[in-house]
N, C-alpha and C. Protein backbone atom coordinates (compact mmCIF):
# COMPACT_ATOMS: atom_id res chain seq x y z
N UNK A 1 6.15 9.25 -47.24
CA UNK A 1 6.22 8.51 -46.00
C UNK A 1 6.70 7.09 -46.30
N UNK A 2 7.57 6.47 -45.62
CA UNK A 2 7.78 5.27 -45.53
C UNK A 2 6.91 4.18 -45.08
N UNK A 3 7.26 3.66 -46.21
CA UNK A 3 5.90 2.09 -45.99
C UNK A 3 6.40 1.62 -44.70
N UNK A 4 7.39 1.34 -44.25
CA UNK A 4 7.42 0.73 -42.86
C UNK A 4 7.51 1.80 -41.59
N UNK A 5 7.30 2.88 -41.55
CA UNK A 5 7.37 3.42 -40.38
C UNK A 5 6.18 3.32 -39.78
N UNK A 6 6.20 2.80 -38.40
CA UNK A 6 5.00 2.42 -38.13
C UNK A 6 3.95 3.79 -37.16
N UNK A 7 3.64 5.01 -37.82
CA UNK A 7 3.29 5.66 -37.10
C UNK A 7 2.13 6.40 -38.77
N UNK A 8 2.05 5.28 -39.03
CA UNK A 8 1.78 5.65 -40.31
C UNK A 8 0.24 6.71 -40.48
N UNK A 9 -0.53 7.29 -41.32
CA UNK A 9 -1.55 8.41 -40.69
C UNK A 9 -2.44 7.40 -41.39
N UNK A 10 -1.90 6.68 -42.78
CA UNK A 10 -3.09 5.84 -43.13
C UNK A 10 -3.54 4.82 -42.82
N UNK A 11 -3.27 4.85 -41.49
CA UNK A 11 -3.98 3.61 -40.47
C UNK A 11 -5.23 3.32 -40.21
N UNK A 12 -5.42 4.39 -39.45
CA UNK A 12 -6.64 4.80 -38.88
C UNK A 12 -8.28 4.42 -39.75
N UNK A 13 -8.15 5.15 -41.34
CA UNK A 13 -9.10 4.92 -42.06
C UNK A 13 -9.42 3.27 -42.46
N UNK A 14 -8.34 1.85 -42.48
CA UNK A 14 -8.82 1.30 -42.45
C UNK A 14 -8.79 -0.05 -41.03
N UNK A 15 -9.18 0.77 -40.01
CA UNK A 15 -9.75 0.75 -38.50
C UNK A 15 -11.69 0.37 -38.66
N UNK A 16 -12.13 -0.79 -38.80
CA UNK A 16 -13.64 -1.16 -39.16
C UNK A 16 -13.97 -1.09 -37.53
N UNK A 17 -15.45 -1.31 -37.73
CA UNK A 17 -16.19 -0.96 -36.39
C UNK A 17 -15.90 -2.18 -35.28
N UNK A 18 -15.77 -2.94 -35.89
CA UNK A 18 -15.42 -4.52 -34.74
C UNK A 18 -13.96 -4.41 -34.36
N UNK A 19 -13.14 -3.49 -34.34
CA UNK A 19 -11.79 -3.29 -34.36
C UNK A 19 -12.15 -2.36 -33.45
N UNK A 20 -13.01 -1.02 -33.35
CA UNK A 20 -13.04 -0.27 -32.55
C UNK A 20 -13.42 -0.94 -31.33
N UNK A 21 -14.45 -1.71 -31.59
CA UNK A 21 -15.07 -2.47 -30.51
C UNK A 21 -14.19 -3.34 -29.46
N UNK A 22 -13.17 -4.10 -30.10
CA UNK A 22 -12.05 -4.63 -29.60
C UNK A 22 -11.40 -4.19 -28.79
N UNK A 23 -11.18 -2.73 -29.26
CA UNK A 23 -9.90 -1.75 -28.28
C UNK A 23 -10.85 -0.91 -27.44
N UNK A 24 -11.90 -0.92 -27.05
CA UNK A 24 -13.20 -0.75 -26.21
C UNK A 24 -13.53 -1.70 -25.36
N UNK A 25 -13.59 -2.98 -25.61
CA UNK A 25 -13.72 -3.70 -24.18
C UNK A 25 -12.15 -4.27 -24.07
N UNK A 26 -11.14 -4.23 -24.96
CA UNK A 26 -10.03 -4.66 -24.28
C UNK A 26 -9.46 -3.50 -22.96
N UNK A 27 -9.95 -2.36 -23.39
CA UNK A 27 -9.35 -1.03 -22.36
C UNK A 27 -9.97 -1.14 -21.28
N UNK A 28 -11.30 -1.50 -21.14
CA UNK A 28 -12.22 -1.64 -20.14
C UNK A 28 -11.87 -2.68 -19.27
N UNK A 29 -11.39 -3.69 -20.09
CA UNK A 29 -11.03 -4.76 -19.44
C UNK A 29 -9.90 -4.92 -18.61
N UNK A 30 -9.31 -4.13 -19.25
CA UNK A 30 -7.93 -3.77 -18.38
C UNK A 30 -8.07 -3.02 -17.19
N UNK A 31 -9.14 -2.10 -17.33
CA UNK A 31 -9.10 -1.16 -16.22
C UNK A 31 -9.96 -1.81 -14.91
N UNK A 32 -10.26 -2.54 -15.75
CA UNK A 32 -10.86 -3.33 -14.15
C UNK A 32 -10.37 -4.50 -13.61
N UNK A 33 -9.40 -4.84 -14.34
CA UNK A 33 -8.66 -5.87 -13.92
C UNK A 33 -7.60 -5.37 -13.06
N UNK A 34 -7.31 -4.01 -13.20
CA UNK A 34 -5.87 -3.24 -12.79
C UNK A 34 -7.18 -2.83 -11.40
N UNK A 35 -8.04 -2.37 -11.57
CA UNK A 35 -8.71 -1.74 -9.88
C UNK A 35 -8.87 -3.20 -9.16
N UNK A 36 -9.28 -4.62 -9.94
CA UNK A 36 -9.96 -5.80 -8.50
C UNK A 36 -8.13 -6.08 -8.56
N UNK A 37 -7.37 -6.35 -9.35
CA UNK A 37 -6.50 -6.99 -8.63
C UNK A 37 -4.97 -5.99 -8.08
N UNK A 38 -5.06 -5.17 -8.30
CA UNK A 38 -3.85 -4.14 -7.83
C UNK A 38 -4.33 -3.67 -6.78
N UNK A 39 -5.31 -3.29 -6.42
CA UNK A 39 -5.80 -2.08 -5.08
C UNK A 39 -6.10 -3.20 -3.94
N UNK A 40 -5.23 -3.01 -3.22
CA UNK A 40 -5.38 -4.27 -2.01
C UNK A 40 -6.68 -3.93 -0.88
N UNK A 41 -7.11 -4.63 0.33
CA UNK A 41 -8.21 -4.20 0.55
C UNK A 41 -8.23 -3.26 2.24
N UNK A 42 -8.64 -3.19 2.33
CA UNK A 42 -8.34 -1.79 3.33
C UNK A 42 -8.31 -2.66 4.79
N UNK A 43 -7.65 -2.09 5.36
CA UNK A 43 -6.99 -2.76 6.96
C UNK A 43 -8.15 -2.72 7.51
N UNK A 44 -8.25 -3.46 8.76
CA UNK A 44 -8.80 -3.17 10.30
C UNK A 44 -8.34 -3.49 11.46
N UNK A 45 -7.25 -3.72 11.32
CA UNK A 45 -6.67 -3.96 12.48
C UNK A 45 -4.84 -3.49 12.33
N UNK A 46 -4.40 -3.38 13.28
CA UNK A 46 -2.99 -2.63 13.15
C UNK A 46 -1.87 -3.45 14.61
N UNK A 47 -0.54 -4.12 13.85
CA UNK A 47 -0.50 -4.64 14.61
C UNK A 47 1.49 -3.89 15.13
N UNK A 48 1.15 -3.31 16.38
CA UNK A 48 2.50 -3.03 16.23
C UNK A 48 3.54 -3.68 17.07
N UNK A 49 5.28 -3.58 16.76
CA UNK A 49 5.86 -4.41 17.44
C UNK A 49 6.99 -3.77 18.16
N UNK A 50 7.82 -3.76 18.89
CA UNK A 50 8.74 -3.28 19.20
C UNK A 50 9.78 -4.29 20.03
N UNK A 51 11.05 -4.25 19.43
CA UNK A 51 11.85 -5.26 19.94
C UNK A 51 11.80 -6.44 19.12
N UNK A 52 11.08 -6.43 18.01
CA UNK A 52 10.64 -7.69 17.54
C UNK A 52 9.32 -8.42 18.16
N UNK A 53 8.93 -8.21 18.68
CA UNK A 53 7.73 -8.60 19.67
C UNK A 53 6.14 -7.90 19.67
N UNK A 54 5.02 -8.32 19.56
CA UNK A 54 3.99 -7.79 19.40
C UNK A 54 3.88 -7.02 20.32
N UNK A 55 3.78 -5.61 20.48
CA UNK A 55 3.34 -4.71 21.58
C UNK A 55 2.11 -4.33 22.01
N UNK A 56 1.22 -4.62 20.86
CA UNK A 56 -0.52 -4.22 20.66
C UNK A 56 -0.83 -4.45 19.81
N UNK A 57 -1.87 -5.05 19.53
CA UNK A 57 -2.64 -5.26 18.52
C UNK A 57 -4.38 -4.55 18.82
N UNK A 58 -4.38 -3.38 17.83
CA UNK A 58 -5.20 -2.32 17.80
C UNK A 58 -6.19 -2.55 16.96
N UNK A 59 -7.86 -2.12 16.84
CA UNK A 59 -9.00 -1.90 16.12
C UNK A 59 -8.03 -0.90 15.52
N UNK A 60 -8.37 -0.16 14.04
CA UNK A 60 -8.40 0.71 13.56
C UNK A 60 -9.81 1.53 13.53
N UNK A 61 -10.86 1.22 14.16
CA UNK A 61 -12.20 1.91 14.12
C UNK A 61 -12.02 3.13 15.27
N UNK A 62 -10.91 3.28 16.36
CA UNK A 62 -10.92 4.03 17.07
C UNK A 62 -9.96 5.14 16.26
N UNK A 63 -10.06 6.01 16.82
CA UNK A 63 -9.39 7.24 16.58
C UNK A 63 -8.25 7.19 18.26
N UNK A 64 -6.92 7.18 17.91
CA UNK A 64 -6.25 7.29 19.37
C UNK A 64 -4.76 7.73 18.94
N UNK A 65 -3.59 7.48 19.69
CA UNK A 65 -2.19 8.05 20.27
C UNK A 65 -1.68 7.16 20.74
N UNK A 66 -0.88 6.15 20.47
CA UNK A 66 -0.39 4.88 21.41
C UNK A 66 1.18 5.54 21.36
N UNK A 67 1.92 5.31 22.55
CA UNK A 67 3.19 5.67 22.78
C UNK A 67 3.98 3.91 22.89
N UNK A 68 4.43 3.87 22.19
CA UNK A 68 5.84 2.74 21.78
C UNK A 68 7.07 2.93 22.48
N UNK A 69 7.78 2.20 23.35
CA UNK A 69 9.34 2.23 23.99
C UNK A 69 9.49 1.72 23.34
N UNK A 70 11.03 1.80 22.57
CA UNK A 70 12.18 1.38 22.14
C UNK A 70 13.48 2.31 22.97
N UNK A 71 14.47 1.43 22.22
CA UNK A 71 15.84 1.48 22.51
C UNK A 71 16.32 2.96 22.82
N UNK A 72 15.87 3.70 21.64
CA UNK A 72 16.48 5.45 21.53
C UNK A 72 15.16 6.15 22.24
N UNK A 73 13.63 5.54 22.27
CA UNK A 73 13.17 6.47 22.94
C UNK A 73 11.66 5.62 22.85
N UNK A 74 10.69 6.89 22.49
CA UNK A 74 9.64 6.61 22.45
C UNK A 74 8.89 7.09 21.44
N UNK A 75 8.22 5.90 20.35
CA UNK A 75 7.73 6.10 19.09
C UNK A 75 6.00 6.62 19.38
N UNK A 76 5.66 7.72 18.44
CA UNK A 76 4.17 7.44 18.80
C UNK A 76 3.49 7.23 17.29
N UNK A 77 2.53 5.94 17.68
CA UNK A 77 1.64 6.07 16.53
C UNK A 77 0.46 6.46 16.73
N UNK A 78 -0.18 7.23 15.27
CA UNK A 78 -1.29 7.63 15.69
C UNK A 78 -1.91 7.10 14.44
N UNK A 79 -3.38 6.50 15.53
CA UNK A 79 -4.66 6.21 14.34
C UNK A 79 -6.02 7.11 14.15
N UNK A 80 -6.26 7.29 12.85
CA UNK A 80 -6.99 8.22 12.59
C UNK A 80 -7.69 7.94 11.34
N UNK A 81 -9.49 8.12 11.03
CA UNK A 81 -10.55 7.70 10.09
C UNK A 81 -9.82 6.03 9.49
N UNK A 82 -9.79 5.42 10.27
CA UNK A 82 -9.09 3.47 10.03
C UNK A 82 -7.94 3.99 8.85
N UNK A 83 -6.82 4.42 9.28
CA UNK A 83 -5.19 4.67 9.13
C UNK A 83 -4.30 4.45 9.94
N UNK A 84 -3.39 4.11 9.80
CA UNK A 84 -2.49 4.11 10.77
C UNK A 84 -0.54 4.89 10.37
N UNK A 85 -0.01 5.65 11.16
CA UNK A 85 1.14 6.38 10.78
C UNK A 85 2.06 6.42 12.17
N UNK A 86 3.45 6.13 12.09
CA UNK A 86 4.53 6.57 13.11
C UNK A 86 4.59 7.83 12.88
N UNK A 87 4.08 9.07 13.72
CA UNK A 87 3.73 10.32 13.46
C UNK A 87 5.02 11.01 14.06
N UNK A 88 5.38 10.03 14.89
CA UNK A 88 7.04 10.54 15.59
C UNK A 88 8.06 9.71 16.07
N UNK A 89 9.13 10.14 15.98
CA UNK A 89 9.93 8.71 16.21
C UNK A 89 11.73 9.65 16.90
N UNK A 90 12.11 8.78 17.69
CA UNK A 90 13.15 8.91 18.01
C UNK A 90 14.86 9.07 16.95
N UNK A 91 14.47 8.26 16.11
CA UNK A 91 15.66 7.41 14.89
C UNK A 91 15.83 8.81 14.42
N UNK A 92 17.21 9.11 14.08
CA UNK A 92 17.69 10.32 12.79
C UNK A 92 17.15 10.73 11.90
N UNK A 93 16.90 9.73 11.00
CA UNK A 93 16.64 9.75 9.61
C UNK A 93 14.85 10.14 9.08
N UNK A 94 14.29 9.73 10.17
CA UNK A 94 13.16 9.40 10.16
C UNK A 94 12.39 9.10 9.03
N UNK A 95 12.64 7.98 8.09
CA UNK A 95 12.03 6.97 7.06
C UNK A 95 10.60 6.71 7.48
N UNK A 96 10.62 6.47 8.77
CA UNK A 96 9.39 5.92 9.00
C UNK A 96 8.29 6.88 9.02
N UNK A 97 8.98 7.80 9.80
CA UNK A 97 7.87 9.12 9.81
C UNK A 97 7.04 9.74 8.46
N UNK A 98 8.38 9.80 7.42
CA UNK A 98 8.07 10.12 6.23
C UNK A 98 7.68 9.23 5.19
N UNK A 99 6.94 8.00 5.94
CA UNK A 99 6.42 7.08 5.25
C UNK A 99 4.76 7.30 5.01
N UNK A 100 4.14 8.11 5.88
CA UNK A 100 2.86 8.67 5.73
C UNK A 100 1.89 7.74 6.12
N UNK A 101 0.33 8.09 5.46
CA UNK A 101 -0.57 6.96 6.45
C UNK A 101 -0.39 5.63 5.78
N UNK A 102 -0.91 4.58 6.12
CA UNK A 102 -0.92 3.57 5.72
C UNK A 102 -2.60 3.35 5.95
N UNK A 103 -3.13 2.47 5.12
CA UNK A 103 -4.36 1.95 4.96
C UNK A 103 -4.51 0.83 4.29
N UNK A 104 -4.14 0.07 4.12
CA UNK A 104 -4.00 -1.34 3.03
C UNK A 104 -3.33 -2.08 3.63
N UNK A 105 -4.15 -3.52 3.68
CA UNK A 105 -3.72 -4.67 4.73
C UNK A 105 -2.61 -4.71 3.72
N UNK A 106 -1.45 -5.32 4.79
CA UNK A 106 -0.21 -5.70 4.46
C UNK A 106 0.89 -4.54 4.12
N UNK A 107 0.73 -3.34 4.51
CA UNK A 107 1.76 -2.14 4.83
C UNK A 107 2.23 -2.15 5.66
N UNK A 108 3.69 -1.98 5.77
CA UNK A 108 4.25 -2.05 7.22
C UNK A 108 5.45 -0.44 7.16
N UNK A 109 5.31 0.52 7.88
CA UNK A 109 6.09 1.22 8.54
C UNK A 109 7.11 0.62 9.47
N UNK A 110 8.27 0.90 8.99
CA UNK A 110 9.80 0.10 10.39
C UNK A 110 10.26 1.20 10.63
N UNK A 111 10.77 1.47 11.89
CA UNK A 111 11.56 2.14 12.33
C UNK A 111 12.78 1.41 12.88
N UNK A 112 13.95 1.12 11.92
CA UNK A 112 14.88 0.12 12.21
C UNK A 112 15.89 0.81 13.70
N UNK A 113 15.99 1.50 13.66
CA UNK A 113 17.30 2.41 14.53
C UNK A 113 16.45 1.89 16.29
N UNK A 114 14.76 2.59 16.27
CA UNK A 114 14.28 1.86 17.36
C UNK A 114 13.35 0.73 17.31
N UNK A 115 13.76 0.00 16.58
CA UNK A 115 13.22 -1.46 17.00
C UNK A 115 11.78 -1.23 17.08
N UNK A 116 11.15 -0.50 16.15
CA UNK A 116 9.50 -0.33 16.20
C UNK A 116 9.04 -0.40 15.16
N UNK A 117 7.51 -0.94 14.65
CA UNK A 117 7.07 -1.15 13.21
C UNK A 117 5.82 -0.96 13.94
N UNK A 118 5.02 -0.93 12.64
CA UNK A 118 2.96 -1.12 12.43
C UNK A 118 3.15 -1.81 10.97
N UNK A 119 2.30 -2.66 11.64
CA UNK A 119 1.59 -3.65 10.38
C UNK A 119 -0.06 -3.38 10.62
N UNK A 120 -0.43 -3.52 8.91
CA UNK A 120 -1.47 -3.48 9.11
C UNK A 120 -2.40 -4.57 8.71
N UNK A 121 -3.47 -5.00 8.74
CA UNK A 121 -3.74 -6.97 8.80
C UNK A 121 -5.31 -5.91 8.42
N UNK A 122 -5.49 -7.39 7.47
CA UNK A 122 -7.05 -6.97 7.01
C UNK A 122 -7.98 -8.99 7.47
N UNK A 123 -8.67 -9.20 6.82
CA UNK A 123 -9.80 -10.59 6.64
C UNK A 123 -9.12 -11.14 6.43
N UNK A 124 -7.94 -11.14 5.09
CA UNK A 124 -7.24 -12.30 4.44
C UNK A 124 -5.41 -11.95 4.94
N UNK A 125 -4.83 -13.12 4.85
CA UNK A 125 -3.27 -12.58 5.70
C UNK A 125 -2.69 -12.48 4.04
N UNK A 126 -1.90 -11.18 3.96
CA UNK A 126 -1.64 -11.06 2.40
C UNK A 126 -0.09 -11.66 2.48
N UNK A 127 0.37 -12.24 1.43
CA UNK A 127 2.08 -13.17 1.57
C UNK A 127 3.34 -11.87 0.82
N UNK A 128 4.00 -11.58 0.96
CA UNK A 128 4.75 -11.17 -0.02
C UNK A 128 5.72 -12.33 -0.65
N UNK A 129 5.99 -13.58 0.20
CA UNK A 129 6.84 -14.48 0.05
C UNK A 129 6.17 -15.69 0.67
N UNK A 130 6.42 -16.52 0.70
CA UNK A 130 6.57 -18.03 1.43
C UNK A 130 7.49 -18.74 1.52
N UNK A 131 7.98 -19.40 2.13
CA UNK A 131 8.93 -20.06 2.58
C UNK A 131 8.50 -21.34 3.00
N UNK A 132 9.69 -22.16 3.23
CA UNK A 132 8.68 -23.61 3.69
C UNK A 132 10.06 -23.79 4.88
């Protein structure tokens, strides 16, 4: 075996117990750093727009069917166990439809063709950008 290939087998044996320990709370540490700061926090409120313009701004605690006008027709969203999804839509392509539920403040479903979206808004307003 080559002294420099680094996949070497005689590694391992001199691996001491404070080394194991290391790569034991460093993994741990990671994994909980990756669940508080990656997993955003779950919506309660759903805000949808059409035309560019707020059309409703909804509880997500109800279970309901809201029907949306736009341009090509009429979008429906439906909310269901605090989710929210464009379950049908007028547009061709339907992106939006096949965008699925949403649950995490700061998801937004667009339906560009009819001028319809859902946002979803939690406690804190989340940024993707700022601008001044």
């Amino acid at each position: 075996m080559n002294w420099h290939d680094p996949l070497r087998a005689d590694v391992l044996p001199h691996l001491k117990s404070g080394d194991w320990l290391t790569l034991l709370f460093g993994g741990i540490g990671v994994a909980i750093l990756a669940l508080t700061l990656w997993s955003g926090e779950l919506a309660d409120h759903a805000v949808i727009r059409s035309g560019g313009k707020i059309f409703l701004e909804v509880s997500l605690s109800r279970d309901r069917q809201i029907e949306v006008p736009g341009p090509l027709g009429v979008s429906i969203v439906t909310i269901e166990k605090r989710r929210a999804r464009i379950s049908s839509d007028p547009s061709p392509r339907q992106y939006c439809v096949r965008q699925g539920w949403l649950q995490q403040a700061g998801e937004v479903a667009i339906c560009l063709p009819n001028e319809v979206s859902v946002e979803l808004t939690g406690s804190r307003k989340k940024y993707d950008s700022l601008n001044y």
